[in-house]
PDB file of N, CA and C in Angstrom:
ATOM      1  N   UNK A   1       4.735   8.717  -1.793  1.00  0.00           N
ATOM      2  CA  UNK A   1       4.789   9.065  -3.173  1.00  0.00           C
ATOM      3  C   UNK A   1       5.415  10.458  -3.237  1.00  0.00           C
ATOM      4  N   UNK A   2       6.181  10.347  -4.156  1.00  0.00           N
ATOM      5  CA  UNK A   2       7.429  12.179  -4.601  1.00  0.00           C
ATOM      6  C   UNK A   2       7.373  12.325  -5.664  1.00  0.00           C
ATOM      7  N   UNK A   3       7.170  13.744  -6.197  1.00  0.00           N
ATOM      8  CA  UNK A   3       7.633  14.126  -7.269  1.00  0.00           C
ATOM      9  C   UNK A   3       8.915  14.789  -7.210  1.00  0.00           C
ATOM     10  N   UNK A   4       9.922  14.261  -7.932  1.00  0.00           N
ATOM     11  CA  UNK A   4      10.841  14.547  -8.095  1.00  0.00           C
ATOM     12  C   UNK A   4      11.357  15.436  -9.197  1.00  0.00           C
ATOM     13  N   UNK A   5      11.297  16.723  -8.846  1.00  0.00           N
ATOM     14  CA  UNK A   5      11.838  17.912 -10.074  1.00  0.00           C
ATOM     15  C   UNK A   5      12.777  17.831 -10.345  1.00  0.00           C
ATOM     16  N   UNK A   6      13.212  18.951 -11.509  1.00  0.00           N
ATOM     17  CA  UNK A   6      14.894  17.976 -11.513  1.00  0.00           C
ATOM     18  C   UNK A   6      15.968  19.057 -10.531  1.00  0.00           C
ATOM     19  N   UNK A   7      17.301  18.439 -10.672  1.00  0.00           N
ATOM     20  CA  UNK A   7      17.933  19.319  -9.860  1.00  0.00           C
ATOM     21  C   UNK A   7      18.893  19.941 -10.619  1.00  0.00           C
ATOM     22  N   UNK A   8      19.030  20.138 -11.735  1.00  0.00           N
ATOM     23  CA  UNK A   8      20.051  20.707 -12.355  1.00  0.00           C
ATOM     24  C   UNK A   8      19.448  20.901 -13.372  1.00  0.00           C
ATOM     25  N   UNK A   9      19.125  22.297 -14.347  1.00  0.00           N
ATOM     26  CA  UNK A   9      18.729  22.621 -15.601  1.00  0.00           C
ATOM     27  C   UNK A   9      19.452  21.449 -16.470  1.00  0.00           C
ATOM     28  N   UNK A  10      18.827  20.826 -17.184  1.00  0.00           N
ATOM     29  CA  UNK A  10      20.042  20.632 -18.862  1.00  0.00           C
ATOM     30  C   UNK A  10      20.461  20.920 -19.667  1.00  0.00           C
ATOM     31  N   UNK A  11      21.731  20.485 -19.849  1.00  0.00           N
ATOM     32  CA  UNK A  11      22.623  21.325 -20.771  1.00  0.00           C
ATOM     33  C   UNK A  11      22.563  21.324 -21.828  1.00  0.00           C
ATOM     34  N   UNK A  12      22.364  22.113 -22.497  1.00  0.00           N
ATOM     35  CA  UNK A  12      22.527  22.043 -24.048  1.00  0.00           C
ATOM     36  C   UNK A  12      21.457  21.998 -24.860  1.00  0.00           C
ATOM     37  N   UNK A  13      20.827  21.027 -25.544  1.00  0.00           N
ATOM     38  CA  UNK A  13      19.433  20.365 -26.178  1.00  0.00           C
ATOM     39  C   UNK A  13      19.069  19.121 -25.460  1.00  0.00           C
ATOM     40  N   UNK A  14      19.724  18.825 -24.017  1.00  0.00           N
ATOM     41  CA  UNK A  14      19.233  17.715 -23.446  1.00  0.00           C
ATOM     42  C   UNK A  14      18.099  17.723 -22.827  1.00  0.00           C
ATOM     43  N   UNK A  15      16.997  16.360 -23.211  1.00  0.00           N
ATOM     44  CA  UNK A  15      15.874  16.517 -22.930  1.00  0.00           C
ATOM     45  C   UNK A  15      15.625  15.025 -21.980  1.00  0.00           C
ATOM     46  N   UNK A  16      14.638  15.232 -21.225  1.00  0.00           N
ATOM     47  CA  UNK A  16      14.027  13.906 -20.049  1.00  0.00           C
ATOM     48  C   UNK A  16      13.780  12.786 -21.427  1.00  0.00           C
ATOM     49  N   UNK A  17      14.042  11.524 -21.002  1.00  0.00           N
ATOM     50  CA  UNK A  17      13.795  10.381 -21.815  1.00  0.00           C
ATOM     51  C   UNK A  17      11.599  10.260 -21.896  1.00  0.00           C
ATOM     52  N   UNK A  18      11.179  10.909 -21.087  1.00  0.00           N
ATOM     53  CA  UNK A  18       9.736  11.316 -20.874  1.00  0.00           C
ATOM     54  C   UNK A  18       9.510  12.806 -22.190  1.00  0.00           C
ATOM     55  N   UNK A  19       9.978  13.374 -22.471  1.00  0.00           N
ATOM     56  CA  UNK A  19       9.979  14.404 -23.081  1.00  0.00           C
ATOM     57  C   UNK A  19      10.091  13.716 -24.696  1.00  0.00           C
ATOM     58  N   UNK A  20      11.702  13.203 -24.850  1.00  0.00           N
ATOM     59  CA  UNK A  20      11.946  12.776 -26.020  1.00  0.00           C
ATOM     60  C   UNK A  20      10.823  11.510 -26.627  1.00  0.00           C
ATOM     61  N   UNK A  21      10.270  10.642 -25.696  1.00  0.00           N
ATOM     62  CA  UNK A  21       9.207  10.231 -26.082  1.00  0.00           C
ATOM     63  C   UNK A  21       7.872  10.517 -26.628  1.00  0.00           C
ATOM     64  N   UNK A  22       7.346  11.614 -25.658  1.00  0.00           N
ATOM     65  CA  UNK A  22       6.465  12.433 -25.766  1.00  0.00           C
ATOM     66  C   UNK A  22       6.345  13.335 -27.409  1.00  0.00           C
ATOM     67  N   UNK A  23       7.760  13.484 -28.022  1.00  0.00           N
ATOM     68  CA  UNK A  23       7.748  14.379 -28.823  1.00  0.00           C
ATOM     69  C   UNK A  23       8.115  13.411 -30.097  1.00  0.00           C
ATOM     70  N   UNK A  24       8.414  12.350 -30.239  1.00  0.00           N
ATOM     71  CA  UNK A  24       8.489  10.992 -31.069  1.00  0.00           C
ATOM     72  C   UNK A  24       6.781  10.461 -31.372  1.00  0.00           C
ATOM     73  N   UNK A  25       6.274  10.693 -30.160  1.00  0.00           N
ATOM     74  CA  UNK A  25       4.829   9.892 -30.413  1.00  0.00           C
ATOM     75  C   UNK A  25       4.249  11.069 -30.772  1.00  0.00           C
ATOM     76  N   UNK A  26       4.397  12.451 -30.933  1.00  0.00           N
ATOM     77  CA  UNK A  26       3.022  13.314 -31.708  1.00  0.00           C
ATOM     78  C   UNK A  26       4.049  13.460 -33.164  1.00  0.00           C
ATOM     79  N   UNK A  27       5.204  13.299 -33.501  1.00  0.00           N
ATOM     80  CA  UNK A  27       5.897  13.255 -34.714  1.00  0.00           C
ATOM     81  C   UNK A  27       5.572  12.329 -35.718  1.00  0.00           C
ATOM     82  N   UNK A  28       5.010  10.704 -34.650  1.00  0.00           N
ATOM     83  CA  UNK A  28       4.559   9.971 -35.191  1.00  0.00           C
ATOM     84  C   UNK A  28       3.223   9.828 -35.896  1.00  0.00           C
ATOM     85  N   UNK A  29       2.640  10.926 -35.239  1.00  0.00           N
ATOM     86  CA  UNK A  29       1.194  11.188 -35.293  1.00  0.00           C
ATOM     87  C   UNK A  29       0.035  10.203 -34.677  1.00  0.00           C
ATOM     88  N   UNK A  30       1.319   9.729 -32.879  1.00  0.00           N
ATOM     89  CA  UNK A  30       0.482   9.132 -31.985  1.00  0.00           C
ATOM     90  C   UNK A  30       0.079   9.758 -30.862  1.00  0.00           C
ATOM     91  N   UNK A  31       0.421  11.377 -31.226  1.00  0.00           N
ATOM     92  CA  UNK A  31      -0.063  11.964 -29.876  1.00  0.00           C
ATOM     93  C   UNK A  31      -0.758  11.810 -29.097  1.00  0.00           C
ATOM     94  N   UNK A  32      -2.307  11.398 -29.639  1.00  0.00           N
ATOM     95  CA  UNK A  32      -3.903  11.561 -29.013  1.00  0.00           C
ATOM     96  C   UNK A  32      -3.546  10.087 -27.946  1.00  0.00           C
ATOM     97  N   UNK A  33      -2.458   9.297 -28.354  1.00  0.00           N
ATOM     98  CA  UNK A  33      -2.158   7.947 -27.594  1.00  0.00           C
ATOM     99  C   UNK A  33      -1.112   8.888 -26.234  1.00  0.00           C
ATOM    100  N   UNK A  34      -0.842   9.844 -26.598  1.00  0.00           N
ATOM    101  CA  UNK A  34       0.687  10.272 -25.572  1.00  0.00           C
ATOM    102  C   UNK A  34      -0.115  11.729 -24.927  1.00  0.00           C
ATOM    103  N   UNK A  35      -1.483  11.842 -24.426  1.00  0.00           N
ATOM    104  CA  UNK A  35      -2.436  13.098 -24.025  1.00  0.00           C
ATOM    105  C   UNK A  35      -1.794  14.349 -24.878  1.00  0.00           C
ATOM    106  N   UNK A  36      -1.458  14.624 -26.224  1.00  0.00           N
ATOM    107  CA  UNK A  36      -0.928  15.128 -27.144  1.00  0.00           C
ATOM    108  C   UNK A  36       0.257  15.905 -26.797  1.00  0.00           C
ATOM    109  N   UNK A  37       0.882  15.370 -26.106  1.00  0.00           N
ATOM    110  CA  UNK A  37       2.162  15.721 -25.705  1.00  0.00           C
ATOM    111  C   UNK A  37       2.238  16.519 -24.429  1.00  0.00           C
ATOM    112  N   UNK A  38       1.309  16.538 -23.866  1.00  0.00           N
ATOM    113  CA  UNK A  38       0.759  17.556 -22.348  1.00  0.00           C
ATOM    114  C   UNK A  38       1.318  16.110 -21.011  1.00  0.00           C
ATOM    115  N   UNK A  39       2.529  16.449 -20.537  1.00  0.00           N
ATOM    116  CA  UNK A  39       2.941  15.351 -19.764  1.00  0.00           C
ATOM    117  C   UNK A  39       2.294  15.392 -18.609  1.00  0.00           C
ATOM    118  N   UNK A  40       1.899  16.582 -18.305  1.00  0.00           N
ATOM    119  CA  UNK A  40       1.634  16.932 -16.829  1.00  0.00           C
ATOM    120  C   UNK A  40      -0.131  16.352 -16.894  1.00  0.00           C
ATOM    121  N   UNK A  41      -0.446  16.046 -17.884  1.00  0.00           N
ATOM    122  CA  UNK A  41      -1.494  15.116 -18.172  1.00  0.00           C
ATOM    123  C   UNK A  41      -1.697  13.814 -17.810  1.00  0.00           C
ATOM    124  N   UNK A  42      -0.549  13.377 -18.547  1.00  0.00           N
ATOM    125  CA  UNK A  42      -0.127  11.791 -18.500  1.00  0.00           C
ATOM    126  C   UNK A  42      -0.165  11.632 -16.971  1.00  0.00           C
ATOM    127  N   UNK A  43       0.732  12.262 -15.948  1.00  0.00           N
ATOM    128  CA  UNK A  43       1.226  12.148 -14.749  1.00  0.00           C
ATOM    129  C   UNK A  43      -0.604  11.839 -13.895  1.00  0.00           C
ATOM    130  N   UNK A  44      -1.105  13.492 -13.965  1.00  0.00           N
ATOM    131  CA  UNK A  44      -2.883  13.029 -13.785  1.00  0.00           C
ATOM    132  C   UNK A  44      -3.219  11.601 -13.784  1.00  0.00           C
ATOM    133  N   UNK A  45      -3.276  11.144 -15.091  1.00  0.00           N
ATOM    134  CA  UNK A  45      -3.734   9.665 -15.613  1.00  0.00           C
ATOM    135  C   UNK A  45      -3.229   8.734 -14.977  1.00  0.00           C
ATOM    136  N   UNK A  46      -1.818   9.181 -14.649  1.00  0.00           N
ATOM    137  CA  UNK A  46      -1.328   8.058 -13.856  1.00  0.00           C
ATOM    138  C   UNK A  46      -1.326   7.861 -12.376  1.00  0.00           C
ATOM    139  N   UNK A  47      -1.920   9.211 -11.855  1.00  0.00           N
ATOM    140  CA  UNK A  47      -1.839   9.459 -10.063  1.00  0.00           C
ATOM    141  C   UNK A  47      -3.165   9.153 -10.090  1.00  0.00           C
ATOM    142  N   UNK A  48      -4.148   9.323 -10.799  1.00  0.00           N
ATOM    143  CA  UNK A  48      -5.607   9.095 -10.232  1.00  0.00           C
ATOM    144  C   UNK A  48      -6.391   7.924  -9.571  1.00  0.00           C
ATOM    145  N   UNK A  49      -5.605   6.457  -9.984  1.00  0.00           N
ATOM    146  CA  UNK A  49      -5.969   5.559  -9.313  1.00  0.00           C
ATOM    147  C   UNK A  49      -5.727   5.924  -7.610  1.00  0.00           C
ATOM    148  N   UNK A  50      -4.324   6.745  -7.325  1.00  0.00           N
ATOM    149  CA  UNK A  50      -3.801   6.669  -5.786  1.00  0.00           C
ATOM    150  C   UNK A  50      -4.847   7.604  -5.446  1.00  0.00           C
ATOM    151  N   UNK A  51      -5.519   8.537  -5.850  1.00  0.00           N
ATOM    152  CA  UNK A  51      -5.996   9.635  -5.138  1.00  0.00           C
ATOM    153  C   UNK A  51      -5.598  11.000  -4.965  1.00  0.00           C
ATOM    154  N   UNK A  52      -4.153  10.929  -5.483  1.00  0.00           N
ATOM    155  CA  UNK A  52      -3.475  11.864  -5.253  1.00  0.00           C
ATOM    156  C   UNK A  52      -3.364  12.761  -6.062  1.00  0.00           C
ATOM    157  N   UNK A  53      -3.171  13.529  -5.938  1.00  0.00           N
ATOM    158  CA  UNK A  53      -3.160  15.135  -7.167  1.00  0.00           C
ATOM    159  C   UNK A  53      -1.769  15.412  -7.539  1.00  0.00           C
ATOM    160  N   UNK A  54      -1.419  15.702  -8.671  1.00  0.00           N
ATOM    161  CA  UNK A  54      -0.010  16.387  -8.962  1.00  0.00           C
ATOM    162  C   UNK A  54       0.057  17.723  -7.838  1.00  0.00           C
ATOM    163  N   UNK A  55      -0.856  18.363  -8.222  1.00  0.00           N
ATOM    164  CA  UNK A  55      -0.734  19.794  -6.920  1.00  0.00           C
ATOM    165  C   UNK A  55      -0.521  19.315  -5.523  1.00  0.00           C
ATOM    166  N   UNK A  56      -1.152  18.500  -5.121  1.00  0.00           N
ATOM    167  CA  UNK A  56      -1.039  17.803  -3.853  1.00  0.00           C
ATOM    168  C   UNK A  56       0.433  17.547  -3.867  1.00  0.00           C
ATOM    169  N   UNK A  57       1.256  16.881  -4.416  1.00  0.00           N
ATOM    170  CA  UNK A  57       3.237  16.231  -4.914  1.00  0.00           C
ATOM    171  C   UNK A  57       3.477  17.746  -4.560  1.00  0.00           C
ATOM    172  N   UNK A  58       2.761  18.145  -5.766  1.00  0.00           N
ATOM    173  CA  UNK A  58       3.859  19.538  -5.880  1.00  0.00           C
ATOM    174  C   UNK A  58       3.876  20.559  -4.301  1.00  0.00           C
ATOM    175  N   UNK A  59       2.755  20.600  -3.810  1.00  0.00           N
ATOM    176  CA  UNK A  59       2.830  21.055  -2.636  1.00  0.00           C
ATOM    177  C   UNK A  59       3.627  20.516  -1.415  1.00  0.00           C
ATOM    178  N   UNK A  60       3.917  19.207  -1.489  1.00  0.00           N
ATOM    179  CA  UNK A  60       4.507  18.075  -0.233  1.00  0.00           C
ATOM    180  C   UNK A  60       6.115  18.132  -0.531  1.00  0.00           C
ATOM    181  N   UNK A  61       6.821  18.787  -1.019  1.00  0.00           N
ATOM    182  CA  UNK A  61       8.068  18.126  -1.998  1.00  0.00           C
ATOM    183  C   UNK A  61       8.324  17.065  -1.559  1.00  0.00           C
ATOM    184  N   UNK A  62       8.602  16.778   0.246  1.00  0.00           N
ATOM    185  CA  UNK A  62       8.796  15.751   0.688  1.00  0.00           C
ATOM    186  C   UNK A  62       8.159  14.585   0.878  1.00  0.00           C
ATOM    187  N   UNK A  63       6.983  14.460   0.041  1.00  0.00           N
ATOM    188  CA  UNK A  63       6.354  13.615  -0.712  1.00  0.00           C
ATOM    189  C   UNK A  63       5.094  13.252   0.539  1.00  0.00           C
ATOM    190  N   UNK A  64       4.465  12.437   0.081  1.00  0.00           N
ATOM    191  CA  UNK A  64       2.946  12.402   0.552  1.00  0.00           C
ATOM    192  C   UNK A  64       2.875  10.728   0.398  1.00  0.00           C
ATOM    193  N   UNK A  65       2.364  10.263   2.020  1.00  0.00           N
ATOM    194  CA  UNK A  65       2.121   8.887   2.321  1.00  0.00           C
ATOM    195  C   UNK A  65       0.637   8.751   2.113  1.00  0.00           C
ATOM    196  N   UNK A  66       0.670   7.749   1.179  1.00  0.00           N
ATOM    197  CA  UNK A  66      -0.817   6.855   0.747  1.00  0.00           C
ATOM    198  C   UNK A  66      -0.349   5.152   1.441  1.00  0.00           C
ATOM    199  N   UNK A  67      -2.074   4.885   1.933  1.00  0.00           N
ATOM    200  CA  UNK A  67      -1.907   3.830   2.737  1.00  0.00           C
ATOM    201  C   UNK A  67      -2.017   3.079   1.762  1.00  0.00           C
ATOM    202  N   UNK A  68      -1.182   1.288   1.507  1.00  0.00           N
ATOM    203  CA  UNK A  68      -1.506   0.425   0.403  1.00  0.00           C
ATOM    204  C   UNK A  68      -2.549  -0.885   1.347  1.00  0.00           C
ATOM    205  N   UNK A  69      -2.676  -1.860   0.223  1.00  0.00           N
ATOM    206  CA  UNK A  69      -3.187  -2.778   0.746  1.00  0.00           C
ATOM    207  C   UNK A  69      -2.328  -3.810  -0.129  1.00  0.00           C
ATOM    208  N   UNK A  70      -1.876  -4.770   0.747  1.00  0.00           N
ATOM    209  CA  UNK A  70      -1.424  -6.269   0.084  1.00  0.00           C
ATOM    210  C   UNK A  70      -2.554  -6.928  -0.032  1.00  0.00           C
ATOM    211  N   UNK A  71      -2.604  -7.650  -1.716  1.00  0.00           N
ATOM    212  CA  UNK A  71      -3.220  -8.001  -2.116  1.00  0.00           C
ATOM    213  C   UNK A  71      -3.161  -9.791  -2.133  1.00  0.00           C
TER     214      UNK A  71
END
């Protein structure tokens, strides 16, 4: 598992398709559905089944092996 930062600032007003979402769903006034626009939240929510920590990614750049199981 990697977190992948980005590698090039963006140009202009260009934003991550994760961002422009993020900022559509609290416009919508679905934030409390989108962790109110706190992505580095979402990411949490979504690593916690593996075990793994965002700090843990962020520390590995070269990413961090979790054992799976075929189901």
């Amino acid at each position: 598992m990697q977190l992948r930062p980005r590698v090039v600032a963006p140009r202009g007003e260009a934003r991550s398709d994760t961002e422009i979402v993020f900022d559509l769903a609290y416009r919508l006034g679905l934030g409390a559905h989108f962790w109110d626009g706190d992505m580095e939240a979402a990411y949490r929510y979504q690593l916690q089944p593996s075990g793994v920590s965002l700090e843990a990614l962020r520390a590995q750049p070269g990413g961090v092996r979790v054992p799976l199981q075929t189901r």
